[in-house]
PDB file of N, CA and C in Angstrom:
ATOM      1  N   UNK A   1      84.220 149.179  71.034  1.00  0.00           N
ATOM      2  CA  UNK A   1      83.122 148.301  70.625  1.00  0.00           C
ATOM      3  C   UNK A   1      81.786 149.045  70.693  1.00  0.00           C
ATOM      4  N   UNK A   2      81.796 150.465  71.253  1.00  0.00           N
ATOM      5  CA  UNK A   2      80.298 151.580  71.010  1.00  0.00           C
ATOM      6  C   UNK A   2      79.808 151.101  69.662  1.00  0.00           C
ATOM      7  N   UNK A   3      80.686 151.127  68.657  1.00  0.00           N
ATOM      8  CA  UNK A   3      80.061 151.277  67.173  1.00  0.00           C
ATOM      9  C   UNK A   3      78.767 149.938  67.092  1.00  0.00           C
ATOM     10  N   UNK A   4      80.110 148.729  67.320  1.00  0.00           N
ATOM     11  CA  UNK A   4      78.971 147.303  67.249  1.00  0.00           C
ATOM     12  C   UNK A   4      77.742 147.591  68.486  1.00  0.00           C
ATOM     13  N   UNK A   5      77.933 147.942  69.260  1.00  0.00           N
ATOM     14  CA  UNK A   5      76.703 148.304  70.489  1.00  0.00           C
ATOM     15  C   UNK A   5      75.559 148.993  69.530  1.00  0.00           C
ATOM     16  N   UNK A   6      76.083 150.327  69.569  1.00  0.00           N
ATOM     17  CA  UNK A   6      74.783 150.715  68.239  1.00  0.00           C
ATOM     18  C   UNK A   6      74.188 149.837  67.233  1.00  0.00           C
ATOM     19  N   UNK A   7      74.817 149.104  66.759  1.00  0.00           N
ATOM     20  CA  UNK A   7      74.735 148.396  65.434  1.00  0.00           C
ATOM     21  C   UNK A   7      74.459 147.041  65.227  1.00  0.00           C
ATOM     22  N   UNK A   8      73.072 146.801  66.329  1.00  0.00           N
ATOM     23  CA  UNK A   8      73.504 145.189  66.634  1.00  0.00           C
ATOM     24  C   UNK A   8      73.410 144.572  65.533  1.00  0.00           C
ATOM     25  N   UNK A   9      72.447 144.650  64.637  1.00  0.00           N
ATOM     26  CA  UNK A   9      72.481 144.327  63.068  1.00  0.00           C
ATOM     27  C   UNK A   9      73.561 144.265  62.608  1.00  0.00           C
ATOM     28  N   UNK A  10      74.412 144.848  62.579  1.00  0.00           N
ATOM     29  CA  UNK A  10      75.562 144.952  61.780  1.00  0.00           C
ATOM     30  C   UNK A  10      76.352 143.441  62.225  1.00  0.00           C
ATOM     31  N   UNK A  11      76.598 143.696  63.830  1.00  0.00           N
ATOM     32  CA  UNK A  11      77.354 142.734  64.432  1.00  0.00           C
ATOM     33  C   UNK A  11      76.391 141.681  63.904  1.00  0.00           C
ATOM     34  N   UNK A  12      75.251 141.105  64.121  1.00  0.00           N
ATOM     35  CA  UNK A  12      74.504 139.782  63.704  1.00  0.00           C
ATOM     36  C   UNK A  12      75.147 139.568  62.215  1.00  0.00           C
ATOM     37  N   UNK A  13      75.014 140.393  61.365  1.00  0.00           N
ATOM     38  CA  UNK A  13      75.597 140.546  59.842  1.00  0.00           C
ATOM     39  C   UNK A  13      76.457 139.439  59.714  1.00  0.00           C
ATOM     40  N   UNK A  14      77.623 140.240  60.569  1.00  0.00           N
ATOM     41  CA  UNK A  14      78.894 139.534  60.735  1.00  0.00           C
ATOM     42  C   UNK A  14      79.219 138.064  61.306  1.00  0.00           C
ATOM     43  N   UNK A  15      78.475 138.346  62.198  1.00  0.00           N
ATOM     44  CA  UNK A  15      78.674 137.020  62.950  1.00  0.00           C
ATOM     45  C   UNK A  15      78.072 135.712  61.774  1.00  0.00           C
ATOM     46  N   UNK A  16      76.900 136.059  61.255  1.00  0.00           N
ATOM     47  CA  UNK A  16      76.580 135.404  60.399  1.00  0.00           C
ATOM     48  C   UNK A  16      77.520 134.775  59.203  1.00  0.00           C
ATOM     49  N   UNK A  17      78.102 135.477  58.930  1.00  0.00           N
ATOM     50  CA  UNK A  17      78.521 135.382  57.841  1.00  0.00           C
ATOM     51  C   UNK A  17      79.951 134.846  57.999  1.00  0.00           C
ATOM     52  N   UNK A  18      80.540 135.298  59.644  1.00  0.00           N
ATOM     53  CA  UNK A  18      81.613 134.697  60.146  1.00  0.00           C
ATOM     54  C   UNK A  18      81.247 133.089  60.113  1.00  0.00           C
ATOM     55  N   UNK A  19      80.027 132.893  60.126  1.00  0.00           N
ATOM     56  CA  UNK A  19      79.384 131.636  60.352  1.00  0.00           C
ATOM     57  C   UNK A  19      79.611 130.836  59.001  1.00  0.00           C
ATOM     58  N   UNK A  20      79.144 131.079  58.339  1.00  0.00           N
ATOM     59  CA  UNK A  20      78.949 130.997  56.770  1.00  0.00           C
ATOM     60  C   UNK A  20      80.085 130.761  56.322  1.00  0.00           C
ATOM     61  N   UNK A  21      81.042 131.576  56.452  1.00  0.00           N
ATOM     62  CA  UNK A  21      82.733 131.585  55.923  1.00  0.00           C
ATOM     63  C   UNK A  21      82.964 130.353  56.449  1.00  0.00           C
ATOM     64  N   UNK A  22      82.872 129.920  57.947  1.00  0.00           N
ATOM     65  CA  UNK A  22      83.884 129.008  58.075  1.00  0.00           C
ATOM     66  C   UNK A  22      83.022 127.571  57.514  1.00  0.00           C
ATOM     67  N   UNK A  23      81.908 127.467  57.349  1.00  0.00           N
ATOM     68  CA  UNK A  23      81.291 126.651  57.110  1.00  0.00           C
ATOM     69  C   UNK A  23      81.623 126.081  55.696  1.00  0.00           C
ATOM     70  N   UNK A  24      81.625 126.854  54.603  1.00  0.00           N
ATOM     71  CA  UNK A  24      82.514 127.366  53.140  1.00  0.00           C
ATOM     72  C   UNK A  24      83.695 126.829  53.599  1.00  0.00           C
ATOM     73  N   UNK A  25      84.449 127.144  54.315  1.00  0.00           N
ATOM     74  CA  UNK A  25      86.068 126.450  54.231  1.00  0.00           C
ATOM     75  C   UNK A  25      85.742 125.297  54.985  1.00  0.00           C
ATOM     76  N   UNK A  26      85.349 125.021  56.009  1.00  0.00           N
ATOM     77  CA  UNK A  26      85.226 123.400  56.480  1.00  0.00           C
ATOM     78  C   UNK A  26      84.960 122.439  55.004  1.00  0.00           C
ATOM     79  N   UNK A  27      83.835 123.177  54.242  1.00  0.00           N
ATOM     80  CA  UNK A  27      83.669 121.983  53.392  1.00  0.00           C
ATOM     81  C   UNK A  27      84.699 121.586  52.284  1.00  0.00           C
ATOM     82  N   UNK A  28      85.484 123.015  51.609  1.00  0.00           N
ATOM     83  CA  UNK A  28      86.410 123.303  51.117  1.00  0.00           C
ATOM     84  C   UNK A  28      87.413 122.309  51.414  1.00  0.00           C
ATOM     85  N   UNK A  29      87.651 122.248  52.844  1.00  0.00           N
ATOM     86  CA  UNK A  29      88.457 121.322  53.357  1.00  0.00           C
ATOM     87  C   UNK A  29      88.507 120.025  53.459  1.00  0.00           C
ATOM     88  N   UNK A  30      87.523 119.599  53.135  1.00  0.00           N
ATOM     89  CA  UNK A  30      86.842 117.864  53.141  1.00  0.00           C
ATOM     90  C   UNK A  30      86.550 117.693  51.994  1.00  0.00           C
TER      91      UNK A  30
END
């Protein structure tokens, strides 16, 4: 996990978007 340590941007990126995705399929789902 060094890489995401360096990269907190990157990880926020993700997380974001991990965010986003499921938010997209919750509604998908309803």
């Amino acid at each position: 996990m060094t890489a995401l340590d360096d990269l907190p941007d990157v990880t926020s990126f993700f997380g974001i978007d991990l965010k986003t995705g499921s938010m997209i399929i919750a509604a998908l789902g309803v």
